[in-house]
Protein backbone atom coordinates (compact mmCIF):
# COMPACT_ATOMS: atom_id res chain seq x y z
CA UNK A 1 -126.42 6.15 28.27
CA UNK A 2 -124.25 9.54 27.79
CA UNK A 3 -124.82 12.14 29.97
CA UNK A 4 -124.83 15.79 28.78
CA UNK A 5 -124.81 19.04 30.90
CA UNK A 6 -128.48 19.75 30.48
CA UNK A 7 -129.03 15.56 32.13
CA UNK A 8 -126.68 17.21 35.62
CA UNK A 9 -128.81 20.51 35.26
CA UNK A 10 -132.50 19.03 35.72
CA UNK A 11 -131.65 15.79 37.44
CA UNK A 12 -133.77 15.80 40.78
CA UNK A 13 -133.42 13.99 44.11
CA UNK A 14 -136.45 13.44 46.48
CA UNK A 15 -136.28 14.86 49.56
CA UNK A 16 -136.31 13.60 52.90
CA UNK A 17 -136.43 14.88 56.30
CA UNK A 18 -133.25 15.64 57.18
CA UNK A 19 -131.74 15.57 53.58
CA UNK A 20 -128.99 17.22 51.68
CA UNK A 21 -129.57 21.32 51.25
CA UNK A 22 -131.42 21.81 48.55
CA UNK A 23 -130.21 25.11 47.46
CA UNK A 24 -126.35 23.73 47.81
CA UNK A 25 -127.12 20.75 45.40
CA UNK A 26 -128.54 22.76 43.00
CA UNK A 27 -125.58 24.68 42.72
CA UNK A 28 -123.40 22.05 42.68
CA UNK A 29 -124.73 20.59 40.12
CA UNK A 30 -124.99 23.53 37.78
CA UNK A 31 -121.12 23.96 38.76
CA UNK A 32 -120.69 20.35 37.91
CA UNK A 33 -122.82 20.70 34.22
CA UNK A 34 -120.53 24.00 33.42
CA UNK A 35 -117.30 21.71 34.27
CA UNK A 36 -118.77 18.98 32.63
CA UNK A 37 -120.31 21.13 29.51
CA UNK A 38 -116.44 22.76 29.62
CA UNK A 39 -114.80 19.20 29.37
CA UNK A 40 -116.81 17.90 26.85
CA UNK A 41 -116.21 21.00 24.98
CA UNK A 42 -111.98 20.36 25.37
CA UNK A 43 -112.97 16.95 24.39
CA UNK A 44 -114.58 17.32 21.16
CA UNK A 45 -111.20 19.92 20.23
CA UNK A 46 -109.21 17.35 21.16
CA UNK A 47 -111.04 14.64 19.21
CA UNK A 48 -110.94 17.13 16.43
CA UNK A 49 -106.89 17.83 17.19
CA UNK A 50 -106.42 13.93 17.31
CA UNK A 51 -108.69 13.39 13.63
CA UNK A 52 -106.72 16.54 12.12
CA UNK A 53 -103.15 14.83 13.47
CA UNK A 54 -104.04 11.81 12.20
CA UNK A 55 -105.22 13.33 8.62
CA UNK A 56 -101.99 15.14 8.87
CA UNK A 57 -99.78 11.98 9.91
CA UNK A 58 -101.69 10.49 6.91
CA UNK A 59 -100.08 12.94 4.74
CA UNK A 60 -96.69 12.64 5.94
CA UNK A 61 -96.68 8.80 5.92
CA UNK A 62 -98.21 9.08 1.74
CA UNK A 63 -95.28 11.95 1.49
CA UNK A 64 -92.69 9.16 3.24
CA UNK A 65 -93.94 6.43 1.21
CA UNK A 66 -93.36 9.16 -1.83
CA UNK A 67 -90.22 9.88 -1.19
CA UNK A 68 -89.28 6.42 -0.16
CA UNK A 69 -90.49 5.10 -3.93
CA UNK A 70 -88.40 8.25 -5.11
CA UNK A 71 -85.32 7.51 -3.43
CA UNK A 72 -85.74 3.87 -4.78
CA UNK A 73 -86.12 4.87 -8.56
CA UNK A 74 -83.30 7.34 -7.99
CA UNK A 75 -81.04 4.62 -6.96
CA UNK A 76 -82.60 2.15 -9.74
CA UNK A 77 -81.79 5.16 -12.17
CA UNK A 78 -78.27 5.97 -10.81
CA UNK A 79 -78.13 2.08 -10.91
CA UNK A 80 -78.39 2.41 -14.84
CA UNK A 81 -76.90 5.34 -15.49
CA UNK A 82 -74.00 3.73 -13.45
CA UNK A 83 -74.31 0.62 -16.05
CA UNK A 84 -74.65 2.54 -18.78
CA UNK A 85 -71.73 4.77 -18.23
CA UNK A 86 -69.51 1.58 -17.46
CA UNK A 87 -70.50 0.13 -20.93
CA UNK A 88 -70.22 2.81 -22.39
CA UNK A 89 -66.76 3.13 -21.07
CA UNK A 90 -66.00 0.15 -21.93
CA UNK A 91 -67.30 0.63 -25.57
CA UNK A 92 -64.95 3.87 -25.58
CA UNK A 93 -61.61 1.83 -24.30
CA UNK A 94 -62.55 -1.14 -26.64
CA UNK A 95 -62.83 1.26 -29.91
CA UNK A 96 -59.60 3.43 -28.82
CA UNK A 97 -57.16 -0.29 -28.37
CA UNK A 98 -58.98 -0.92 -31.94
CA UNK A 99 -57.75 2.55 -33.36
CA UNK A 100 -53.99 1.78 -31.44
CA UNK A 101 -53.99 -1.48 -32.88
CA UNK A 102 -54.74 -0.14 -36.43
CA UNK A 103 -52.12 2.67 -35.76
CA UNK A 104 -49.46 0.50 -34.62
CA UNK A 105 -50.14 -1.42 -37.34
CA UNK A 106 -49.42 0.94 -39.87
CA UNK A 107 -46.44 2.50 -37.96
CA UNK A 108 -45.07 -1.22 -38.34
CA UNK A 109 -45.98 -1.66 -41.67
CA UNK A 110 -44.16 2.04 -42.10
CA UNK A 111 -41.30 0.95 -40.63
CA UNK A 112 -40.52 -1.98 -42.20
CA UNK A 113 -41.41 -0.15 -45.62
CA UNK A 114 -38.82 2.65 -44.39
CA UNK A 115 -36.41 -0.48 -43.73
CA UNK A 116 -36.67 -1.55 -46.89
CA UNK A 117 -35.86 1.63 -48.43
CA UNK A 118 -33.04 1.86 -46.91
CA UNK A 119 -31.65 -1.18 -47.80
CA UNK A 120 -32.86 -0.32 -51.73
CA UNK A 121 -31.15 2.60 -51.37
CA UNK A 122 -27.82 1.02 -49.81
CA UNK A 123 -27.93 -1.41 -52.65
CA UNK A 124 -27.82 1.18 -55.02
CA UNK A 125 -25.66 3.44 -53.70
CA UNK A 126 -23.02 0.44 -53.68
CA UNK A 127 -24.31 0.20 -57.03
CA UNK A 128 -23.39 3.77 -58.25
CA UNK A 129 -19.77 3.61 -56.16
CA UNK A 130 -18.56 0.75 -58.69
CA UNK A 131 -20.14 2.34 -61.60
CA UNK A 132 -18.30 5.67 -60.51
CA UNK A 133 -15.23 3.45 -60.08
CA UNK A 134 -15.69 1.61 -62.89
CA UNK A 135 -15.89 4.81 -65.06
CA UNK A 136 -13.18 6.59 -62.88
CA UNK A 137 -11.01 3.55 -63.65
CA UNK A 138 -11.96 3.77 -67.51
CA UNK A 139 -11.21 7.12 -67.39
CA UNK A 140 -7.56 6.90 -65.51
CA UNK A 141 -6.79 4.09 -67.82
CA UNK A 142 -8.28 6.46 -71.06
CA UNK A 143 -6.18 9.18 -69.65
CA UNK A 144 -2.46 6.86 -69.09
CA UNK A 145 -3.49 6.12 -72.82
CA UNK A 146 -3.84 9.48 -73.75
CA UNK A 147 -0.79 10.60 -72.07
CA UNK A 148 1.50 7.57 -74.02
CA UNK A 149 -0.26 8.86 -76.57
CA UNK A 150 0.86 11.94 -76.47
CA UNK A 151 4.45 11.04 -75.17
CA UNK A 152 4.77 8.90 -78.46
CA UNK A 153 3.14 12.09 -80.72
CA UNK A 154 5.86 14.10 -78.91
CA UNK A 155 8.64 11.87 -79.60
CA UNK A 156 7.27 11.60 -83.11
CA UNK A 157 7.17 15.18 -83.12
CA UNK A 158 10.77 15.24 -81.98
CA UNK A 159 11.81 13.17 -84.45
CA UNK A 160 10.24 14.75 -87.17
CA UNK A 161 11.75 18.02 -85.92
CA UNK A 162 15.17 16.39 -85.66
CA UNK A 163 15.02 15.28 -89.15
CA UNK A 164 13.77 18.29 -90.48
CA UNK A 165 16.59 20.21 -88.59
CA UNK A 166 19.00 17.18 -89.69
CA UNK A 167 17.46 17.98 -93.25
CA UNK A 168 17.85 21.84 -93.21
CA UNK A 169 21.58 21.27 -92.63
């Protein structure tokens, strides 16, 4: 049974000869039913504190549980971006040793084209040296013919002058 301020207010005691003052407990117990009427007053605004707290703790444990979730997909997504950006990476490196590979490849196939060409070009340059010689030595040996050519036209010549002097006299 719950007992309210109006129950203190109008509860009545019998009296006896030689009992409590009457006047006394009726004004205790109106002081008690204002204390008590006071209390349960502070204890309905606390019951109402407490249900408002635990609304409000409600909220922050749905906001934790939130944020918890949030901080987990954040880390699953860093987790993939993470995994993504080492593939990708790894994509990247693969496709630039594929374009070194193809580069060093042609600057070997270059070079040995180069080497080549050098050695064509050695070949005929030792080529052109003995045709030069060759015609240099043509030439020398056209030119000693030429000059004992001339040196027998000359003493011709000097013969022919000698007899036409020799004839003149």
């Amino acid at each position: 049974m719950k007992t309210t301020p109006i129950d203190i207010q109008q509860q009545q005691f019998k009296v006896k000869f030689r009992g409590f003052d009457i006047h006394a407990v009726d004004s205790f117990l109106e002081e008690m039913a204002d204390t008590f009427e006071v209390m349960q007053h502070q204890i309905e605004n606390l019951n109402d504190k407490i249900h408002r707290l635990k609304l409000e703790n409600q909220g922050y444990k749905e906001r934790e549980d939130t944020f918890k979730r949030a901080i987990l997909n954040s880390q699953e997504v860093l987790e993939q971006i993470k995994d993504n950006a080492n593939k990708s990476a790894e994509i990247i490196i693969a496709d630039a040793e594929v374009k070194a590979e193809k580069i060093l490849n042609r600057a070997h196939n270059r070079l040995s084209q180069l080497h080549e060409d050098i050695t064509e070009l050695k070949r005929q340059r030792m080529q052109i040296e003995v045709q030069i010689r060759s015609i240099i030595e043509t030439h020398t040996k056209l030119l000693d013919m030429g000059k004992e050519e001339t040196k027998i036209l000359d003493d011709v010549d000097s013969k022919v002058k000698l007899l036409k002097h020799t004839d003149q006299f």
